[in-house]
C-alpha atoms as a PDB file:
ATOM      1  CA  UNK A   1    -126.060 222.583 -89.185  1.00  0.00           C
ATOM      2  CA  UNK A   2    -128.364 225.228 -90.333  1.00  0.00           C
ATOM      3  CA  UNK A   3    -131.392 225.674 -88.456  1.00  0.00           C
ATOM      4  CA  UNK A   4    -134.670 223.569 -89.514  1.00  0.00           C
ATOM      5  CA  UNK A   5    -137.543 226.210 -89.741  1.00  0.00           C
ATOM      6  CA  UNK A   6    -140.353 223.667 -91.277  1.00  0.00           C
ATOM      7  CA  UNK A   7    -140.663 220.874 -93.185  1.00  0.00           C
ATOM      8  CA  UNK A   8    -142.975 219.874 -95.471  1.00  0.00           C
ATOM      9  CA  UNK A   9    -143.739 216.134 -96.313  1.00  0.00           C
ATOM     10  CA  UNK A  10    -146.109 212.965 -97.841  1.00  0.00           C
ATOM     11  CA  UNK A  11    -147.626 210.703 -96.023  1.00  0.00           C
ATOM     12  CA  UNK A  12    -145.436 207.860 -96.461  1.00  0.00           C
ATOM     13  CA  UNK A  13    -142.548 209.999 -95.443  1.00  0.00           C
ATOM     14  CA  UNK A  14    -143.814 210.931 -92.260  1.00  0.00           C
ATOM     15  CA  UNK A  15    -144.233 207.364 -91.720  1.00  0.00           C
ATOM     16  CA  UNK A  16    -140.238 206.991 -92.624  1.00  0.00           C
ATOM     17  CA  UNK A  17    -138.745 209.647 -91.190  1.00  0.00           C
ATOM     18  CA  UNK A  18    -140.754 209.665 -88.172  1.00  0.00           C
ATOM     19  CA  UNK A  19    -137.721 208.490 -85.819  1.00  0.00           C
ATOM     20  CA  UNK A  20    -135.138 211.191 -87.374  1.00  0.00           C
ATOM     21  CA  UNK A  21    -137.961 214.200 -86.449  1.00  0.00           C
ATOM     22  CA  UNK A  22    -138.625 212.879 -82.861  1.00  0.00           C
ATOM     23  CA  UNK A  23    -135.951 215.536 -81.418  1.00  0.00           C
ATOM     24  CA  UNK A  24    -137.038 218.133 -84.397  1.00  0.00           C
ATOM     25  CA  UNK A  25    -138.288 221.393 -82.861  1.00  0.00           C
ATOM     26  CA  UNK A  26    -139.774 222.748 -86.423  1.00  0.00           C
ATOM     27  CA  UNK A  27    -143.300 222.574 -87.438  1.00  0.00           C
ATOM     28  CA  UNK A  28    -143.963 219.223 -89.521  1.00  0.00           C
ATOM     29  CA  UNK A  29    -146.659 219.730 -92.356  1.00  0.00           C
ATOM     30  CA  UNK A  30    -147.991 217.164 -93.836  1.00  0.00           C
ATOM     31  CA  UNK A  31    -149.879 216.767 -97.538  1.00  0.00           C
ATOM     32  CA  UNK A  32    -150.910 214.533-100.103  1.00  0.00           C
ATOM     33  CA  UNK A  33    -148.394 214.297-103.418  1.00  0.00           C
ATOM     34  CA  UNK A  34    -151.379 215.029-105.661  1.00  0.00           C
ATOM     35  CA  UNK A  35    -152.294 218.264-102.877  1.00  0.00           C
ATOM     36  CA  UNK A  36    -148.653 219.598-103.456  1.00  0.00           C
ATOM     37  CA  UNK A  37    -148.620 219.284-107.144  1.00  0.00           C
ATOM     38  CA  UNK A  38    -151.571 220.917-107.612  1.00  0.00           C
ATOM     39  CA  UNK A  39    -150.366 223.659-105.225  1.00  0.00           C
ATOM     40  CA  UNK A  40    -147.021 224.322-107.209  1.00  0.00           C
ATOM     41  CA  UNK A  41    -148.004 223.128-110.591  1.00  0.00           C
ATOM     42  CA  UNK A  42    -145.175 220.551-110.977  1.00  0.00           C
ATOM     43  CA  UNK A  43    -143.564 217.569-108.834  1.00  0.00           C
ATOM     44  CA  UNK A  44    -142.067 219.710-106.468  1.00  0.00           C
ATOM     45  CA  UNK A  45    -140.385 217.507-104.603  1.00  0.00           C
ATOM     46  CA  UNK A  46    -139.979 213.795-103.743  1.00  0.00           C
ATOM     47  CA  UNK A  47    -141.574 213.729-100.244  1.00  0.00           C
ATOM     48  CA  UNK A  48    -139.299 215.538 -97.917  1.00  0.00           C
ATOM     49  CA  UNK A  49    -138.834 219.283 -98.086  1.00  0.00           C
ATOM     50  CA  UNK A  50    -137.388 221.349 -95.486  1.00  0.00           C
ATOM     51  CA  UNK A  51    -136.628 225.128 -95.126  1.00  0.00           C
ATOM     52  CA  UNK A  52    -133.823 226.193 -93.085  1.00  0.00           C
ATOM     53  CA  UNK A  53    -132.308 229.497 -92.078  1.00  0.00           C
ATOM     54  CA  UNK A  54    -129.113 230.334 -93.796  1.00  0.00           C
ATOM     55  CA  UNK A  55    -126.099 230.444 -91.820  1.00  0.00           C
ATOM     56  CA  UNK A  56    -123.449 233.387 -92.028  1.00  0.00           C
ATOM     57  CA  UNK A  57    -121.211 232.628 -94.753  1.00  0.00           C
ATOM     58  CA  UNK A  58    -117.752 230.869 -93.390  1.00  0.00           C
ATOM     59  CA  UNK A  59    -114.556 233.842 -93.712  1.00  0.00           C
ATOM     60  CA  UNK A  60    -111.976 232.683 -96.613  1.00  0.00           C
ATOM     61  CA  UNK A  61    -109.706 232.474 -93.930  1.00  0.00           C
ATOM     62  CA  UNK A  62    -111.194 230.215 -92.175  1.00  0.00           C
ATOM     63  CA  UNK A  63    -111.617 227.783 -95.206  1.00  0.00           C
ATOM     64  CA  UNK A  64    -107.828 228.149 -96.807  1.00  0.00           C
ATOM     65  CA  UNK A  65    -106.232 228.191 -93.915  1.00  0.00           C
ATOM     66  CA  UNK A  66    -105.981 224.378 -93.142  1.00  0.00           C
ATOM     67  CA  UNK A  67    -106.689 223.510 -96.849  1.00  0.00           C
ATOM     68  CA  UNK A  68    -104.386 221.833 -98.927  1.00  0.00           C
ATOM     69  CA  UNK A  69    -106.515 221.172-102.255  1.00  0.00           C
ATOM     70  CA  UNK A  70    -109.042 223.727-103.252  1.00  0.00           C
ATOM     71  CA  UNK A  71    -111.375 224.018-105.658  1.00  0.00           C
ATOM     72  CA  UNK A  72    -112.042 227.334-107.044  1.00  0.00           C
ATOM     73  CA  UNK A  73    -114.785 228.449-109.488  1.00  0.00           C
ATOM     74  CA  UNK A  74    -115.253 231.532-111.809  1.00  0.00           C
ATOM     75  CA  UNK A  75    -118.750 232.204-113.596  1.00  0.00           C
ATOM     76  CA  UNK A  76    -120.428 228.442-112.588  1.00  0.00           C
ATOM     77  CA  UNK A  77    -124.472 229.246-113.113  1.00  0.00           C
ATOM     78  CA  UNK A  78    -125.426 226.093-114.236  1.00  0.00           C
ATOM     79  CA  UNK A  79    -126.332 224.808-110.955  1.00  0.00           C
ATOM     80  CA  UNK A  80    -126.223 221.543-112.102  1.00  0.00           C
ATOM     81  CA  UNK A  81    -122.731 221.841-112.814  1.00  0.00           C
ATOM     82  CA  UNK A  82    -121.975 223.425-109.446  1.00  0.00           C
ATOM     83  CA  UNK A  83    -124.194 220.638-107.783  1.00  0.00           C
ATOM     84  CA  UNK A  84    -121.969 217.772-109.396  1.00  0.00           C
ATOM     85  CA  UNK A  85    -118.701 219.882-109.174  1.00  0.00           C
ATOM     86  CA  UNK A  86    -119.541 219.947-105.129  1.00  0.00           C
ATOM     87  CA  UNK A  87    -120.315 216.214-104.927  1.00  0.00           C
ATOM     88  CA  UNK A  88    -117.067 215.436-107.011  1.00  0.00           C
ATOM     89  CA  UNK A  89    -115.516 218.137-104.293  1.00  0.00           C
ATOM     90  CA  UNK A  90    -116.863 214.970-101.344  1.00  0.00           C
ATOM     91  CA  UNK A  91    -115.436 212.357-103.638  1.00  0.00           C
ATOM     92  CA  UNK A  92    -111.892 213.448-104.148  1.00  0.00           C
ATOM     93  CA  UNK A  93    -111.409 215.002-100.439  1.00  0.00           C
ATOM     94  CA  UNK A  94    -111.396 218.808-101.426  1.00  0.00           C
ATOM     95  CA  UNK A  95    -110.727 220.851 -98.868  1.00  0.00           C
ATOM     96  CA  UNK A  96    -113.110 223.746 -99.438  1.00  0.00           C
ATOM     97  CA  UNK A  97    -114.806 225.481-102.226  1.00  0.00           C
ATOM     98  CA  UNK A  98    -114.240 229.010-103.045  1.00  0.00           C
ATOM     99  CA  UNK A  99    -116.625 231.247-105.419  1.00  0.00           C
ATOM    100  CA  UNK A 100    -116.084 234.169-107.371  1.00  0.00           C
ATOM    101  CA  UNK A 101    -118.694 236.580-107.113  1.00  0.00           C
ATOM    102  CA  UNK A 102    -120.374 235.606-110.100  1.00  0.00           C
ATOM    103  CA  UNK A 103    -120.955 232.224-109.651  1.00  0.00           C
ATOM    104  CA  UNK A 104    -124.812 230.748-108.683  1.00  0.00           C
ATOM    105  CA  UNK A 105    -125.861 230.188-105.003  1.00  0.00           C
ATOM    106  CA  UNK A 106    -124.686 226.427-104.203  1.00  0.00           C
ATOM    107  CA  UNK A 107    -128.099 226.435-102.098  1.00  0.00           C
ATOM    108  CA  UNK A 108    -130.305 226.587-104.568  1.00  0.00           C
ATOM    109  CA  UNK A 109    -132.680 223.852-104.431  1.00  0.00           C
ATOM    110  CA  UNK A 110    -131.287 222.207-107.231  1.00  0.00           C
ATOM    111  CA  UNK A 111    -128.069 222.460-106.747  1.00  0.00           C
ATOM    112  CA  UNK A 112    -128.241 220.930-103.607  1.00  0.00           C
ATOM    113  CA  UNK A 113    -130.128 217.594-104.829  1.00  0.00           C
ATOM    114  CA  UNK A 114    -127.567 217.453-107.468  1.00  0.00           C
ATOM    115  CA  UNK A 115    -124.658 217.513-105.312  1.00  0.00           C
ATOM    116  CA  UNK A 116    -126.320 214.512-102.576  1.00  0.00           C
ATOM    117  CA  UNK A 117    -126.727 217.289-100.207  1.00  0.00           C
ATOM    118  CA  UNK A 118    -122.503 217.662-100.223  1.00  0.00           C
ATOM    119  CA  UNK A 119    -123.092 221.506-100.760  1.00  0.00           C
ATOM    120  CA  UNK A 120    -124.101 221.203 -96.998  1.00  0.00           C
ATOM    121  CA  UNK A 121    -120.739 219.624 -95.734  1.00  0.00           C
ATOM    122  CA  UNK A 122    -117.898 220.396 -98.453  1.00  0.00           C
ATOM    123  CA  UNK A 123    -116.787 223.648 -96.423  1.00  0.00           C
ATOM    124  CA  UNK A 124    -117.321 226.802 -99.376  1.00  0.00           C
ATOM    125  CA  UNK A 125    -117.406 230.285 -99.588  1.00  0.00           C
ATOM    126  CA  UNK A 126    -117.723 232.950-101.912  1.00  0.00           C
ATOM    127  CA  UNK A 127    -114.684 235.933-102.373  1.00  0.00           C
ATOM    128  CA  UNK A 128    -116.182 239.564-102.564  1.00  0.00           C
ATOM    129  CA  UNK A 129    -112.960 240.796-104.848  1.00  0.00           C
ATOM    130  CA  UNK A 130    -111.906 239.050-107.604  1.00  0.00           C
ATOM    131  CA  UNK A 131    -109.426 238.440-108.931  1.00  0.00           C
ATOM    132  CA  UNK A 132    -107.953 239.547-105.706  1.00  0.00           C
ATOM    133  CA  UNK A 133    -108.519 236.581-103.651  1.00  0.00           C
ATOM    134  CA  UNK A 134    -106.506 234.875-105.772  1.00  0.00           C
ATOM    135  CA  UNK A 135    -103.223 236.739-104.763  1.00  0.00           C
ATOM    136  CA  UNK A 136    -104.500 235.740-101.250  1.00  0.00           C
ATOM    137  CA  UNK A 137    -104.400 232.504-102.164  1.00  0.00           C
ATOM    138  CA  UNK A 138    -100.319 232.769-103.624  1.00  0.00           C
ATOM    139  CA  UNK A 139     -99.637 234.622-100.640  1.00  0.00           C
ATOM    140  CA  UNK A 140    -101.166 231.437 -97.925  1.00  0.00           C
ATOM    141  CA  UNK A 141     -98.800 229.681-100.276  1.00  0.00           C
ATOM    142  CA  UNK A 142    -101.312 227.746-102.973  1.00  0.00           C
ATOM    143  CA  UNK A 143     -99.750 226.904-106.295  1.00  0.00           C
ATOM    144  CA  UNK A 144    -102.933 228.205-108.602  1.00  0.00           C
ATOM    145  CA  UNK A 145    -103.633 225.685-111.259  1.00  0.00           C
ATOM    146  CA  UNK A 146    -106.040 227.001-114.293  1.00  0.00           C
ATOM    147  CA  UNK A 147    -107.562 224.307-115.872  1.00  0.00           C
ATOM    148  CA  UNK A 148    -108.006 224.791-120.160  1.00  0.00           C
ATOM    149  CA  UNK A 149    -108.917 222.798-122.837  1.00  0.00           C
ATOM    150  CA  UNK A 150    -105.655 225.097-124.554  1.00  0.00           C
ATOM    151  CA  UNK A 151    -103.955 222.401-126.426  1.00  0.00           C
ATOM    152  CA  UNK A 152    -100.229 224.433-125.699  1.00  0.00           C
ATOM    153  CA  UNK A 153    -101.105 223.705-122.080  1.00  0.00           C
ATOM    154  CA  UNK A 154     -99.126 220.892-119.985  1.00  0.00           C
ATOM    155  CA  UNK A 155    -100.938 217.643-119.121  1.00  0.00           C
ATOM    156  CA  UNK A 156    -102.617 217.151-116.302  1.00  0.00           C
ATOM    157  CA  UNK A 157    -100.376 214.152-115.697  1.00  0.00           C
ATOM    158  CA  UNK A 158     -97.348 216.531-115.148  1.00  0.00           C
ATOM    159  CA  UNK A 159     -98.673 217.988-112.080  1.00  0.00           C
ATOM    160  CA  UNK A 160     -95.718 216.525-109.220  1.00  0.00           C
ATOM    161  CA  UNK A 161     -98.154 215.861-105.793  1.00  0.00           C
ATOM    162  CA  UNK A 162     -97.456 217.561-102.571  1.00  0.00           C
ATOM    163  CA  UNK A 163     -97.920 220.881-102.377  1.00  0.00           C
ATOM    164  CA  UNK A 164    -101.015 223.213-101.439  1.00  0.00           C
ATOM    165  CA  UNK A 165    -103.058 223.657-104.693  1.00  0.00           C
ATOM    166  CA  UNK A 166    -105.799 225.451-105.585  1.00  0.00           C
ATOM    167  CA  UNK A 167    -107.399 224.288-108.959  1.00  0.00           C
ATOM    168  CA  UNK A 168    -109.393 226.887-110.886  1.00  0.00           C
ATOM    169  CA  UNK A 169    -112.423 226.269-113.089  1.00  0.00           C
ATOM    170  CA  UNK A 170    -114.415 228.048-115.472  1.00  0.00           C
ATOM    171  CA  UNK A 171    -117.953 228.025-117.004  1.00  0.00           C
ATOM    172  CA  UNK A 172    -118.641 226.263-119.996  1.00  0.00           C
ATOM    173  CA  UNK A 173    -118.051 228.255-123.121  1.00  0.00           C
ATOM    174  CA  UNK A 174    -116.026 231.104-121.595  1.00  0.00           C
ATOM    175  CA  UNK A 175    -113.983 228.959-119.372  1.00  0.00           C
ATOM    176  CA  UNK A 176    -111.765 231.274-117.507  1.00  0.00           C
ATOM    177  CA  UNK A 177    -111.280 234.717-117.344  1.00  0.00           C
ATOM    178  CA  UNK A 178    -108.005 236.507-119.203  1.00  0.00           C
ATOM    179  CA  UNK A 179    -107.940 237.935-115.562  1.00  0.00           C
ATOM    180  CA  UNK A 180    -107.620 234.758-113.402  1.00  0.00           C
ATOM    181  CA  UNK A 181    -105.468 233.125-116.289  1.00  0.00           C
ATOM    182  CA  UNK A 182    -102.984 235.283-115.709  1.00  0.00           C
ATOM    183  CA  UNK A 183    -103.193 235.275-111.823  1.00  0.00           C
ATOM    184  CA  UNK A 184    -102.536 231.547-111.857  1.00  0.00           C
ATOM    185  CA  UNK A 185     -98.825 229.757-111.919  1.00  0.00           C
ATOM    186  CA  UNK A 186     -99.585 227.462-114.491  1.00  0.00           C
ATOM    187  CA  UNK A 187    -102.055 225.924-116.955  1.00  0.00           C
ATOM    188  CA  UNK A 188    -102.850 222.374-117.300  1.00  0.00           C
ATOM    189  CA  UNK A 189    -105.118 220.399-119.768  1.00  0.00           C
ATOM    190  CA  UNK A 190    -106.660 216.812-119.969  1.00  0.00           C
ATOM    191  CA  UNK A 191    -105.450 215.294-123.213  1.00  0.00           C
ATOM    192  CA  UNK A 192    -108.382 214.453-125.310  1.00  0.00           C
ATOM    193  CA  UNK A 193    -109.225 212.318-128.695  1.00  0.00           C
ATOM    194  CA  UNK A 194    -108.722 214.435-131.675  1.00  0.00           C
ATOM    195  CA  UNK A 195    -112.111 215.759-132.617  1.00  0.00           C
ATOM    196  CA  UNK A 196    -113.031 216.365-129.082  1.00  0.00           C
ATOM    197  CA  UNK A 197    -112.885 220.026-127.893  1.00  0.00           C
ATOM    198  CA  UNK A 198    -113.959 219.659-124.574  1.00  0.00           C
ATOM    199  CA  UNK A 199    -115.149 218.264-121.332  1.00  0.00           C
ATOM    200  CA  UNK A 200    -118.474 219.063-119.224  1.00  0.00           C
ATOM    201  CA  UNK A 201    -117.101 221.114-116.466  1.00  0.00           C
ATOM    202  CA  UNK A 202    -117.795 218.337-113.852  1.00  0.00           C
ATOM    203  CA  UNK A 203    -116.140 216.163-115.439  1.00  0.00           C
ATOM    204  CA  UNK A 204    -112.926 218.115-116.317  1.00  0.00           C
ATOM    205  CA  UNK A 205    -113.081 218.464-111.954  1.00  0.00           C
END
């Protein structure tokens, strides 16, 4: 796990989490809710805080290569969209997470409390050329699935199970780049009511 360098926490936490910090080498401070607030000028947290050294990010080798469902994400800011889209990552047994270079930091503070803390054990990594780790991907033998709300596209439903899959999302509004489109093997869609254009991101996942 990454390394703990302090934590901050209330009263009554200190209390609570007293047994899980009696191995912790890290410097425990302690304040008052109303002391914190005051200090940051909102709620700042809900009375456990910590700050922790960031480990070297994981090689997209190392992630792919005993994947067999992957989740892959193009232009995700909303972080927390990338927060839910790691916790449904947890849910569903997805093997790893891999980001394009534009996509938001998955340890943002937010993003993290959105996902349930899964951004710290869904394995993840983000590309430095894109769209060229996609051809990586073909080439380790992942069928690339771009998911649209394109009403020519397939169902979901007629994706056959078994083989290694990587499923590619896109930020709201642009969805997916004409780049990765065309990288991918095919397009899929979830059939909607008419009326309906499309799915929260997270949810489409």
């Amino acid at each position: 796990r990454s390394p703990v360098r302090s934590l901050l926490l209330s009263e009554g936490k200190l209390a609570a989490l007293e047994a899980d910090l009696a191995d912790e080498d890290a410097p425990v401070f302690v304040a008052s809710r109303s002391t914190m607030t005051g200090i940051a000028g909102f709620n700042v947290h809900r009375g456990a805080l910590a700050s922790a050294s960031r480990l070297p990010m994981t090689a997209m080798d190392a992630i792919i290569g005993p994947a067999r469902l992957l989740a892959v994400l193009e232009g995700i800011n909303d972080l927390e969209n990338l927060g839910a889209l790691f916790r449904n990552a947890a849910a569903f047994s997805v093997d790893g997470v891999l980001l394009c270079p534009r996509s938001a930091d998955p340890l943002y503070r937010r993003c993290v409390r959105v996902s349930v803390g899964q951004v710290l054990h869904v394995p993840w990594t983000r590309v430095g050329a894109w769209p060229d780790a996609l051809h990586t991907l073909r080439a380790d033998g992942f069928e690339l699935v771009a998911l649209t709300p394109d009403p020519s596209a397939p169902p979901v439903a007629s994706l056959e199970a078994g083989s290694k899959r990587a499923l590619l999302l896109g930020a709201e509004g642009p969805g997916l780049s004409p780049e990765a489109m065309a990288a991918c093997d095919r397009r899929v869609r979830i059939p909607l009511a008419p009326g309906v254009d499309s799915l929260n991101v997270a949810t489409a996942a």
